[in-house]
PDB file of N, CA and C in Angstrom:
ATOM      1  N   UNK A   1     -64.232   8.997  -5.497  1.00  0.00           N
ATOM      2  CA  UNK A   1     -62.817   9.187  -5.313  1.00  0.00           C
ATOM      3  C   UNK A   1     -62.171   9.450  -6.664  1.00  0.00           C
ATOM      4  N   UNK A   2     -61.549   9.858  -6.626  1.00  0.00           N
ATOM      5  CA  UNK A   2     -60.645  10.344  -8.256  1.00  0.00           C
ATOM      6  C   UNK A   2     -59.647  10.247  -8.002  1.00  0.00           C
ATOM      7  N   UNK A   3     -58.943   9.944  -9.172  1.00  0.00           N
ATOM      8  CA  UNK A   3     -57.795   9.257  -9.570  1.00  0.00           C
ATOM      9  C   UNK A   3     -56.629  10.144 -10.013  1.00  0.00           C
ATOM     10  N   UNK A   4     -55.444   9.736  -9.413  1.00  0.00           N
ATOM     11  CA  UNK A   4     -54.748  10.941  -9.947  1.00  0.00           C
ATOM     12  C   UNK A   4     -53.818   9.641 -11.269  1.00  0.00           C
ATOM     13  N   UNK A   5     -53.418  10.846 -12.053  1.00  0.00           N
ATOM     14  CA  UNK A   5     -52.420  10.017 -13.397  1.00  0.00           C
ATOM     15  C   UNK A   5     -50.908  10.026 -12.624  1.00  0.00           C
ATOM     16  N   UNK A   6     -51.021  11.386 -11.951  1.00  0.00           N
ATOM     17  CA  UNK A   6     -49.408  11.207 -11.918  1.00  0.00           C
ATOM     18  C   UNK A   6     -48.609  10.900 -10.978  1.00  0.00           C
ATOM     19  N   UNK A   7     -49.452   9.936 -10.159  1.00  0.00           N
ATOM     20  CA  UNK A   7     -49.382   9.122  -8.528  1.00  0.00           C
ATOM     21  C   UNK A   7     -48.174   8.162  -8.676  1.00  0.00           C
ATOM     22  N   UNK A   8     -47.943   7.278  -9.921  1.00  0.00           N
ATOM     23  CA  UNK A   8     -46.974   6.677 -10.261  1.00  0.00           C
ATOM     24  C   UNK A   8     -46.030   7.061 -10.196  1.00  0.00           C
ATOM     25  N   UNK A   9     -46.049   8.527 -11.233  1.00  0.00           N
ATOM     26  CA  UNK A   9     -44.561   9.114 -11.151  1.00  0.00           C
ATOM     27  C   UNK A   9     -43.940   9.278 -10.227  1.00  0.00           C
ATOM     28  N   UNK A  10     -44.544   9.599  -9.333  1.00  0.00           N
ATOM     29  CA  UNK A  10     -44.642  10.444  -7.959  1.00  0.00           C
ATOM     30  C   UNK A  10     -43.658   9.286  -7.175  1.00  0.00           C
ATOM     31  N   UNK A  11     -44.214   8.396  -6.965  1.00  0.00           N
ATOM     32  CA  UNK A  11     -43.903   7.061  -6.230  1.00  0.00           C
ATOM     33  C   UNK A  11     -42.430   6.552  -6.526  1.00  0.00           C
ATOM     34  N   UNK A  12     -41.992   6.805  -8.117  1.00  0.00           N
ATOM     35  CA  UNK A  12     -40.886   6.748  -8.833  1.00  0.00           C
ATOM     36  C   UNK A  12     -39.873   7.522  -8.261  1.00  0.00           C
ATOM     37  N   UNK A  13     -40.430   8.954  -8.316  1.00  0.00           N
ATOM     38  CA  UNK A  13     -39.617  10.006  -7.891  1.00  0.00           C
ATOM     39  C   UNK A  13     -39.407  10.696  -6.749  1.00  0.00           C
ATOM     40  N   UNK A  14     -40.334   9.714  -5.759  1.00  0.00           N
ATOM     41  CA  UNK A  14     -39.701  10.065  -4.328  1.00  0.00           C
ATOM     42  C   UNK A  14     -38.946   8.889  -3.907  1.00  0.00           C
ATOM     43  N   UNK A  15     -38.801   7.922  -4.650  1.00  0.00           N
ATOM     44  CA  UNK A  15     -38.433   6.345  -4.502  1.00  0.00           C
ATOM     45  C   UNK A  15     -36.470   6.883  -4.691  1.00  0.00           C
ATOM     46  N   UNK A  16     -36.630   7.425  -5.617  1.00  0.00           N
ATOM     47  CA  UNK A  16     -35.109   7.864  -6.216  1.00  0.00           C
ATOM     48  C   UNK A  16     -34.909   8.789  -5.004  1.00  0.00           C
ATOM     49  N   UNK A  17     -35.269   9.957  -5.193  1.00  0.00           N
ATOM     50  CA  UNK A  17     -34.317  11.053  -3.802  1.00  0.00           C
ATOM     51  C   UNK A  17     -33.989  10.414  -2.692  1.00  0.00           C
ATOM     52  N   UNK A  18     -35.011   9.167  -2.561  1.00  0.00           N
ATOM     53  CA  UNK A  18     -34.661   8.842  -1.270  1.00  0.00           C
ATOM     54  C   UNK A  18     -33.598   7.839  -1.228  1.00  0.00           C
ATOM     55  N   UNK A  19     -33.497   7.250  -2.500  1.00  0.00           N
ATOM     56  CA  UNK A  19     -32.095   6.390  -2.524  1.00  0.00           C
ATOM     57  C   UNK A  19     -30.846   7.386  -2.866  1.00  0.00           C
ATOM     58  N   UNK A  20     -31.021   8.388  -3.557  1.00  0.00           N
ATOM     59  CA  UNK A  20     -30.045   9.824  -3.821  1.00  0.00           C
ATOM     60  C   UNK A  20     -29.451  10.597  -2.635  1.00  0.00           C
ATOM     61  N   UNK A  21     -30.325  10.065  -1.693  1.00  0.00           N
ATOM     62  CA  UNK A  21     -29.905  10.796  -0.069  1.00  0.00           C
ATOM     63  C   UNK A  21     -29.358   9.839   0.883  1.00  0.00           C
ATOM     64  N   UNK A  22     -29.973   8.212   0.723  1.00  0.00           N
ATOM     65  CA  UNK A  22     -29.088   7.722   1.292  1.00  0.00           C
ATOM     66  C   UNK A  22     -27.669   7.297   0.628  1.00  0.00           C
ATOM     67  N   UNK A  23     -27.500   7.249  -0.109  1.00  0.00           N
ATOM     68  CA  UNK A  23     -25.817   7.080  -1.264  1.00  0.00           C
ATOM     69  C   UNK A  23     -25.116   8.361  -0.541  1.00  0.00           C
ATOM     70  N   UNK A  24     -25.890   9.748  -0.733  1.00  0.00           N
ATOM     71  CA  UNK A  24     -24.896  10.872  -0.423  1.00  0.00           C
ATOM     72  C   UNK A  24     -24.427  10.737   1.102  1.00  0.00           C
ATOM     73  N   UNK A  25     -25.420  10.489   1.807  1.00  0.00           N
ATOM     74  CA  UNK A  25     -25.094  10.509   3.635  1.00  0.00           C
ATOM     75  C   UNK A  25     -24.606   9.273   4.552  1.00  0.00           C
ATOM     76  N   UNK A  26     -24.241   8.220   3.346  1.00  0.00           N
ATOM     77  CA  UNK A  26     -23.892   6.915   3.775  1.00  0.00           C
ATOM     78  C   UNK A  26     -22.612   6.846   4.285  1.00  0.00           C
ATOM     79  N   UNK A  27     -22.040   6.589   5.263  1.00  0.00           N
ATOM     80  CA  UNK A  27     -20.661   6.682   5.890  1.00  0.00           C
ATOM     81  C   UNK A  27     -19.944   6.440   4.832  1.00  0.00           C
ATOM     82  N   UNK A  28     -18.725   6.443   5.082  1.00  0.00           N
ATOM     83  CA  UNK A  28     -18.022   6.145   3.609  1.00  0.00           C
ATOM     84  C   UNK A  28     -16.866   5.172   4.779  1.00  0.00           C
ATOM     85  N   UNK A  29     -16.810   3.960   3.905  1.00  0.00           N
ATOM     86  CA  UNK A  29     -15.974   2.717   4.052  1.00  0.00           C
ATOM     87  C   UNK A  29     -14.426   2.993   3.635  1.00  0.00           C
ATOM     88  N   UNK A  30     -13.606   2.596   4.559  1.00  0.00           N
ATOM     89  CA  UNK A  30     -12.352   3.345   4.744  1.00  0.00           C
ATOM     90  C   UNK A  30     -11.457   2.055   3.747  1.00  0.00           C
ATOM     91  N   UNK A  31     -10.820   2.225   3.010  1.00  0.00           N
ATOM     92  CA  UNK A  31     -10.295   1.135   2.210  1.00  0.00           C
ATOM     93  C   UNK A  31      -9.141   0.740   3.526  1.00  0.00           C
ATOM     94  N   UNK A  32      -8.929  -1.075   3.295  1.00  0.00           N
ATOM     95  CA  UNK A  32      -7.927  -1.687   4.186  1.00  0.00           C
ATOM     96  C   UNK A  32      -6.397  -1.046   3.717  1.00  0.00           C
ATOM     97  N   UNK A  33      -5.551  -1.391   4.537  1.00  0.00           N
ATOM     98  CA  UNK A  33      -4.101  -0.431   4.283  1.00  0.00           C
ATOM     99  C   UNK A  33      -3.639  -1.988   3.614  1.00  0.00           C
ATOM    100  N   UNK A  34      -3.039  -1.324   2.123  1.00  0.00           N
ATOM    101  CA  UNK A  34      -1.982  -2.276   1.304  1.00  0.00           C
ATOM    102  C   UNK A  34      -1.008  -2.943   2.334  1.00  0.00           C
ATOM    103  N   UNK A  35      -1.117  -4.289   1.848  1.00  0.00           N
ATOM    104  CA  UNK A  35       0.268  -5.150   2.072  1.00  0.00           C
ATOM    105  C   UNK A  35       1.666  -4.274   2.066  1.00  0.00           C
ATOM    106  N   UNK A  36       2.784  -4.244   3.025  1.00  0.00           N
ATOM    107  CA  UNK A  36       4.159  -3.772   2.520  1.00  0.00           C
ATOM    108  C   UNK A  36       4.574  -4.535   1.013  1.00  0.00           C
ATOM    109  N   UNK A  37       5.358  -3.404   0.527  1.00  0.00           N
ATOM    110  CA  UNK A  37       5.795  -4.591  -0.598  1.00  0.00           C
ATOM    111  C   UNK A  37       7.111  -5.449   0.140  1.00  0.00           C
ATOM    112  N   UNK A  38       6.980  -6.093  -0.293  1.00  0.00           N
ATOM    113  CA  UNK A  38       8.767  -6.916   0.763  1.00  0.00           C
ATOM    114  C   UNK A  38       9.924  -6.859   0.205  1.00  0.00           C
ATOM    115  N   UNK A  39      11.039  -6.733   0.032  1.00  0.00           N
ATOM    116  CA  UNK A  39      12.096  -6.400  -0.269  1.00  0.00           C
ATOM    117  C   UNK A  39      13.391  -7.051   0.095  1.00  0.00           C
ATOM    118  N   UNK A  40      13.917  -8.255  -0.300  1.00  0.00           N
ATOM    119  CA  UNK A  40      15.180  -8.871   0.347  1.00  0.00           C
ATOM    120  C   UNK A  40      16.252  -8.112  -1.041  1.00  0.00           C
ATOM    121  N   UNK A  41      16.866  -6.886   0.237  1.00  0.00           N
ATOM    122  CA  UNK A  41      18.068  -6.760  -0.901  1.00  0.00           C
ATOM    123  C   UNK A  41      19.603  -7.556  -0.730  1.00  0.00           C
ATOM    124  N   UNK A  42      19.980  -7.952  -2.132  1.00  0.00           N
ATOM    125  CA  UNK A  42      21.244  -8.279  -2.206  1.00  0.00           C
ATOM    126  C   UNK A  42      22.701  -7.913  -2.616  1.00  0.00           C
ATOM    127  N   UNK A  43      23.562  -8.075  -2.236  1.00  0.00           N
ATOM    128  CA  UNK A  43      24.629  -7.269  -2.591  1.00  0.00           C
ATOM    129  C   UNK A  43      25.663  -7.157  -1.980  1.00  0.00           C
ATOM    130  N   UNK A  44      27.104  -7.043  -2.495  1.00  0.00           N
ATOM    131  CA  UNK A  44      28.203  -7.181  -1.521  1.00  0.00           C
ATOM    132  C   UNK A  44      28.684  -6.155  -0.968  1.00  0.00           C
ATOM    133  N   UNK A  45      28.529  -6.122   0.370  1.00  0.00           N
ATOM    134  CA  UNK A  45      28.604  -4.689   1.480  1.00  0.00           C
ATOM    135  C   UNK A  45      30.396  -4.760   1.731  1.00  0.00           C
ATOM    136  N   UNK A  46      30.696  -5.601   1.651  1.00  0.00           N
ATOM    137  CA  UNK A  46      32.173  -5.039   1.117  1.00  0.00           C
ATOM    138  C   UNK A  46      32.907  -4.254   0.609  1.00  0.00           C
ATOM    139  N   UNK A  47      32.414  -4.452  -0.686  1.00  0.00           N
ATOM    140  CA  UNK A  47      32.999  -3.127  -1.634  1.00  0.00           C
ATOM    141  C   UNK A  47      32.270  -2.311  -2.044  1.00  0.00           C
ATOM    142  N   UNK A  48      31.356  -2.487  -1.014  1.00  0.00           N
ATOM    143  CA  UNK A  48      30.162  -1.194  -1.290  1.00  0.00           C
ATOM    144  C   UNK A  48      30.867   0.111   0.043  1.00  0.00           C
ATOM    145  N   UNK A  49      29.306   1.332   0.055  1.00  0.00           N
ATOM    146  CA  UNK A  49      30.113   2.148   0.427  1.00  0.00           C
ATOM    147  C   UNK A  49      30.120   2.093   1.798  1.00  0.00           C
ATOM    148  N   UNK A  50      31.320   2.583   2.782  1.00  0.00           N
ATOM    149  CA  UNK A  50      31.402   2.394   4.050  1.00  0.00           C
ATOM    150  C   UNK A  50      29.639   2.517   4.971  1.00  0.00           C
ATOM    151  N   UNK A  51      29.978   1.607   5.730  1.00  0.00           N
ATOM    152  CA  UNK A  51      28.051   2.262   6.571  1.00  0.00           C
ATOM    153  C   UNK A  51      27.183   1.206   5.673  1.00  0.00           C
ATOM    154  N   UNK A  52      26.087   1.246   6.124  1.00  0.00           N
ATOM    155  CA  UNK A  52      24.865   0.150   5.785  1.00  0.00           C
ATOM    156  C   UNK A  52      24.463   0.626   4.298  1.00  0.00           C
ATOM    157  N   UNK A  53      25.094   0.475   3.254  1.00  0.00           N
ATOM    158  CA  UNK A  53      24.098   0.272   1.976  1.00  0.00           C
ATOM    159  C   UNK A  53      22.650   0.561   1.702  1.00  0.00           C
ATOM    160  N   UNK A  54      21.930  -1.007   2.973  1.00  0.00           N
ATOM    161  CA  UNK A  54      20.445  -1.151   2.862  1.00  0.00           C
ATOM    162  C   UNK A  54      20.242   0.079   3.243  1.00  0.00           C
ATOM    163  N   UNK A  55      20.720   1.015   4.212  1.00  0.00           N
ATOM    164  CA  UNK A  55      20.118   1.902   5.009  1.00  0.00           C
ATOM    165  C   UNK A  55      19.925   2.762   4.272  1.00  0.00           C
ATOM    166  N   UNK A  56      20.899   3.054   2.670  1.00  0.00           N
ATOM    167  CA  UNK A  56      21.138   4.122   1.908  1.00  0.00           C
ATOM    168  C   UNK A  56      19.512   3.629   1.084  1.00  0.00           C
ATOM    169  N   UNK A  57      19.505   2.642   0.579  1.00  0.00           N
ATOM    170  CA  UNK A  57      18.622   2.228  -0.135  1.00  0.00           C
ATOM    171  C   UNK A  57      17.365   2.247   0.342  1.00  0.00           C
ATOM    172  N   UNK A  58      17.232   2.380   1.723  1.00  0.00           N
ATOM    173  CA  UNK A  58      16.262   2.339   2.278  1.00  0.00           C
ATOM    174  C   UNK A  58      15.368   3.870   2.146  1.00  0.00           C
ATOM    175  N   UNK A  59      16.407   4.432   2.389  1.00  0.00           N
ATOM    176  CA  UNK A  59      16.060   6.279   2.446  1.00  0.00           C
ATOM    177  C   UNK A  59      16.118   6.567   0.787  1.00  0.00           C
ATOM    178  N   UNK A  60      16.479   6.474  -0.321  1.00  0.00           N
ATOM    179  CA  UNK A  60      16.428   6.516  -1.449  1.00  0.00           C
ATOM    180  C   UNK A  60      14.874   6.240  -1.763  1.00  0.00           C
ATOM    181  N   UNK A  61      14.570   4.802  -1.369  1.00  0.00           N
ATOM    182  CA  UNK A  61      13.213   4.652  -1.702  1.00  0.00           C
ATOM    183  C   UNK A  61      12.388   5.400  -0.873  1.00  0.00           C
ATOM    184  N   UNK A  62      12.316   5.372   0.407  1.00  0.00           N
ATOM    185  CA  UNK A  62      11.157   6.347   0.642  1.00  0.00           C
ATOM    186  C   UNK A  62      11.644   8.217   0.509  1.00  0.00           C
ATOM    187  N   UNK A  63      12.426   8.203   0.013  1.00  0.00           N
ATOM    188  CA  UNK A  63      12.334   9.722  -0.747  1.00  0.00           C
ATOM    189  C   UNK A  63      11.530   9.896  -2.183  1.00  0.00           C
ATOM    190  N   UNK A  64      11.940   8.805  -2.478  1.00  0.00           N
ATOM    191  CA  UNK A  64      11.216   8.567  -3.794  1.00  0.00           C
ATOM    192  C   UNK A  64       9.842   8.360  -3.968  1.00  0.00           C
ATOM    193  N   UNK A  65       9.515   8.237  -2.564  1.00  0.00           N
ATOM    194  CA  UNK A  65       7.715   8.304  -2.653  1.00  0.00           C
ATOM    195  C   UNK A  65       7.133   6.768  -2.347  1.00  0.00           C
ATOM    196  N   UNK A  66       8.253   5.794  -1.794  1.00  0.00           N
ATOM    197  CA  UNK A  66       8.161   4.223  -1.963  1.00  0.00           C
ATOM    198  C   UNK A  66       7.953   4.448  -0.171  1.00  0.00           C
ATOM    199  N   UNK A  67       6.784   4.502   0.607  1.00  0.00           N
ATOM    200  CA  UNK A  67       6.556   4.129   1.849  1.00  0.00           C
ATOM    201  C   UNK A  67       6.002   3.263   2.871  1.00  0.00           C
ATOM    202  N   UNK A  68       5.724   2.199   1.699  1.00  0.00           N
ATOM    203  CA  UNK A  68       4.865   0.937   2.182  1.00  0.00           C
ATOM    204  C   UNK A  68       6.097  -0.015   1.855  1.00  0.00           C
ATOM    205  N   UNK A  69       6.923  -0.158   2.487  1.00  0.00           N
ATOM    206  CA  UNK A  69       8.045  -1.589   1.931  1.00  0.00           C
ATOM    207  C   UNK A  69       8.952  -1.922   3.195  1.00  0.00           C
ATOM    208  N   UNK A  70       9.397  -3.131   2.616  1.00  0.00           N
ATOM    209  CA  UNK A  70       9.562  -4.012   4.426  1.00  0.00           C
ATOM    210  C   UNK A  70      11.111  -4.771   3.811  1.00  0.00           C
ATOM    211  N   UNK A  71      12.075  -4.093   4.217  1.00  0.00           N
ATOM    212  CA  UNK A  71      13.535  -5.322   4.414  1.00  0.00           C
ATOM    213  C   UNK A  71      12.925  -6.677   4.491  1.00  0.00           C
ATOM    214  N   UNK A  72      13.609  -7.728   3.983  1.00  0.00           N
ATOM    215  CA  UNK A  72      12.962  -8.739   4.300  1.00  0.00           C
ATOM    216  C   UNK A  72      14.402  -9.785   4.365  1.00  0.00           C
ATOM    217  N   UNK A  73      14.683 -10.979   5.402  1.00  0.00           N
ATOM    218  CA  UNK A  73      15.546 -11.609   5.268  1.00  0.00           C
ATOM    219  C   UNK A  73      15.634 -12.913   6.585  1.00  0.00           C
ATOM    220  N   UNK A  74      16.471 -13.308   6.931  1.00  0.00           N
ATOM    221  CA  UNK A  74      16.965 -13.777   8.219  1.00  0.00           C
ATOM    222  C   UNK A  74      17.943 -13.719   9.116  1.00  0.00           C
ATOM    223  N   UNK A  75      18.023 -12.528   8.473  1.00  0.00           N
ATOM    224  CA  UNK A  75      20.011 -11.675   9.512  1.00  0.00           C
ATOM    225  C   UNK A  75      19.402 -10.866   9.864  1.00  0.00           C
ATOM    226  N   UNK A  76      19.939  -9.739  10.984  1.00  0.00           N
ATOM    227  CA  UNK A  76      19.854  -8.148  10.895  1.00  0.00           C
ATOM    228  C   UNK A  76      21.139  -7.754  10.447  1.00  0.00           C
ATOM    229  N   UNK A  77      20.777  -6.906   9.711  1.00  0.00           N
ATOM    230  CA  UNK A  77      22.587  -6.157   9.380  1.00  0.00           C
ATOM    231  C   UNK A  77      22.867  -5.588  10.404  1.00  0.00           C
ATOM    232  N   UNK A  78      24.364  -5.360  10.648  1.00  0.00           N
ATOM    233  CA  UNK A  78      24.803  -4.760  12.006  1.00  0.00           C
ATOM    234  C   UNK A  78      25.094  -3.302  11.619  1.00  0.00           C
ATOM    235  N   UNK A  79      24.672  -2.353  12.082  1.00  0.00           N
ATOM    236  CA  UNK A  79      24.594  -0.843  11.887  1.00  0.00           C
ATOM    237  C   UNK A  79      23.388  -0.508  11.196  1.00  0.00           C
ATOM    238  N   UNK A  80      22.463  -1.330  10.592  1.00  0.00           N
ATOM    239  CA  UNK A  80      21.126  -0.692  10.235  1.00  0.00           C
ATOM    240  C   UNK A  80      19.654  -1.461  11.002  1.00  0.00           C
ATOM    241  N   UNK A  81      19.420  -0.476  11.612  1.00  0.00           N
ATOM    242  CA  UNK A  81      18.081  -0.362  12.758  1.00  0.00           C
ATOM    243  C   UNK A  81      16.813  -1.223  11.626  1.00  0.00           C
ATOM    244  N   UNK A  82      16.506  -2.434  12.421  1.00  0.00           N
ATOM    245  CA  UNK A  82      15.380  -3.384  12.040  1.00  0.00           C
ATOM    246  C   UNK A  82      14.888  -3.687  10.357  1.00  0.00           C
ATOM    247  N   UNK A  83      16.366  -3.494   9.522  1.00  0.00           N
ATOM    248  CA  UNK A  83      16.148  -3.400   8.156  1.00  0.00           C
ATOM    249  C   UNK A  83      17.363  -4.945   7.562  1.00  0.00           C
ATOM    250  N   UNK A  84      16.006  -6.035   7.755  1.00  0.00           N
ATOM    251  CA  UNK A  84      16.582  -7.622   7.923  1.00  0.00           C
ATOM    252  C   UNK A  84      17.811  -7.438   6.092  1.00  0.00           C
ATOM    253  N   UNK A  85      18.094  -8.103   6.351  1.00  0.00           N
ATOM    254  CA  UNK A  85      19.137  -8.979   5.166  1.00  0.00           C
ATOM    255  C   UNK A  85      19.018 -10.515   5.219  1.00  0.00           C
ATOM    256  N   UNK A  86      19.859 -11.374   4.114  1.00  0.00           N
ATOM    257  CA  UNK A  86      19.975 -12.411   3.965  1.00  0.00           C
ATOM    258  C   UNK A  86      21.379 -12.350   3.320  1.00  0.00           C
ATOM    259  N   UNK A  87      22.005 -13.932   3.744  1.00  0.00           N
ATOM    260  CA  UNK A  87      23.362 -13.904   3.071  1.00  0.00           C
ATOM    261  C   UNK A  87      23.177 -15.059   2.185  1.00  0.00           C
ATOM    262  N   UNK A  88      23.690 -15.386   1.621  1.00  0.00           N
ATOM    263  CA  UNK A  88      24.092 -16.521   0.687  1.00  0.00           C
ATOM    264  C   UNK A  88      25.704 -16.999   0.084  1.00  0.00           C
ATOM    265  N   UNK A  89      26.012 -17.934  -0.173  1.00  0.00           N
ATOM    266  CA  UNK A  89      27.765 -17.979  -0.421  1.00  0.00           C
ATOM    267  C   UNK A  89      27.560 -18.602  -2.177  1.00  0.00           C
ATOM    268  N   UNK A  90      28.493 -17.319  -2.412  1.00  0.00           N
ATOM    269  CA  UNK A  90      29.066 -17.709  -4.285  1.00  0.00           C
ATOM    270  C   UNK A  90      27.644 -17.764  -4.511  1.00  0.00           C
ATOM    271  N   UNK A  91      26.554 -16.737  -4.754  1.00  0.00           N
ATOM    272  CA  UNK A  91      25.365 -16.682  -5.960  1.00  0.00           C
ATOM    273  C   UNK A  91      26.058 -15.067  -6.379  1.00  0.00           C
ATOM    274  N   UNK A  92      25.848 -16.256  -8.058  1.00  0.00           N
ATOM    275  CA  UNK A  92      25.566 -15.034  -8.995  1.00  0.00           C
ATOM    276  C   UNK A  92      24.036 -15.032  -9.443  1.00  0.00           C
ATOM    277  N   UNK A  93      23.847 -13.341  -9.569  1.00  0.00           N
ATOM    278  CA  UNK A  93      22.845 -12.965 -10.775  1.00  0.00           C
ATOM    279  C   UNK A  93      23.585 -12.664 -11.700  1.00  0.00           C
ATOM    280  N   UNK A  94      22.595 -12.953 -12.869  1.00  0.00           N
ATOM    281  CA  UNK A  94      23.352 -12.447 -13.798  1.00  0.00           C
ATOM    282  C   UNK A  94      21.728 -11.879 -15.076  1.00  0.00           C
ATOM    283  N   UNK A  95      21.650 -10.594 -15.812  1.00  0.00           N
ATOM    284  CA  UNK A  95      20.698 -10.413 -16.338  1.00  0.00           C
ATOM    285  C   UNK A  95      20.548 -10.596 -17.357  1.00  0.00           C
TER     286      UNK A  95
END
């Protein structure tokens, strides 16, 4: 029987294509969908402009390319469709 030298290589290099073919034809794993970012906005709708504010702010950001984000609060504002608020009495921010 005779011996081959380059039986090793061989073994090496069909060892690889065949891991080179399964990597290329392997389903590809769908990444999970990001968290919304959450968003409680604040602000006095008073002397703001007539009509829902949030609603303005709402469409501002997703024009802007912002489409993963969630009103967040324990009111609904009245005139803007499922986009929560929160109230609070006499808070200042201040920066």
């Amino acid at each position: 029987m005779r011996s081959t030298p380059h039986l090793p290589f061989l073994r090496i290099l069909l060892t690889l294509l065949l891991l080179a073919l399964g990597v290329t034809f392997a389903p590809a794993v769908a990444a999970a969908p990001a968290a919304p970012v959450r968003i409680m906005p604040l602000g006095d709708s008073i002397t703001g402009s007539p009509g829902c504010w949030r609603s303005v702010l709402w469409t501002r950001l997703r024009s802007a390319g912002h489409s993963n984000i969630d009103f967040v609060g324990t009111l609904s504002q009245q005139g803007c469709p499922r986009r929560s608020t929160a109230t609070t009495r006499a808070t200042a921010v201040s920066s």
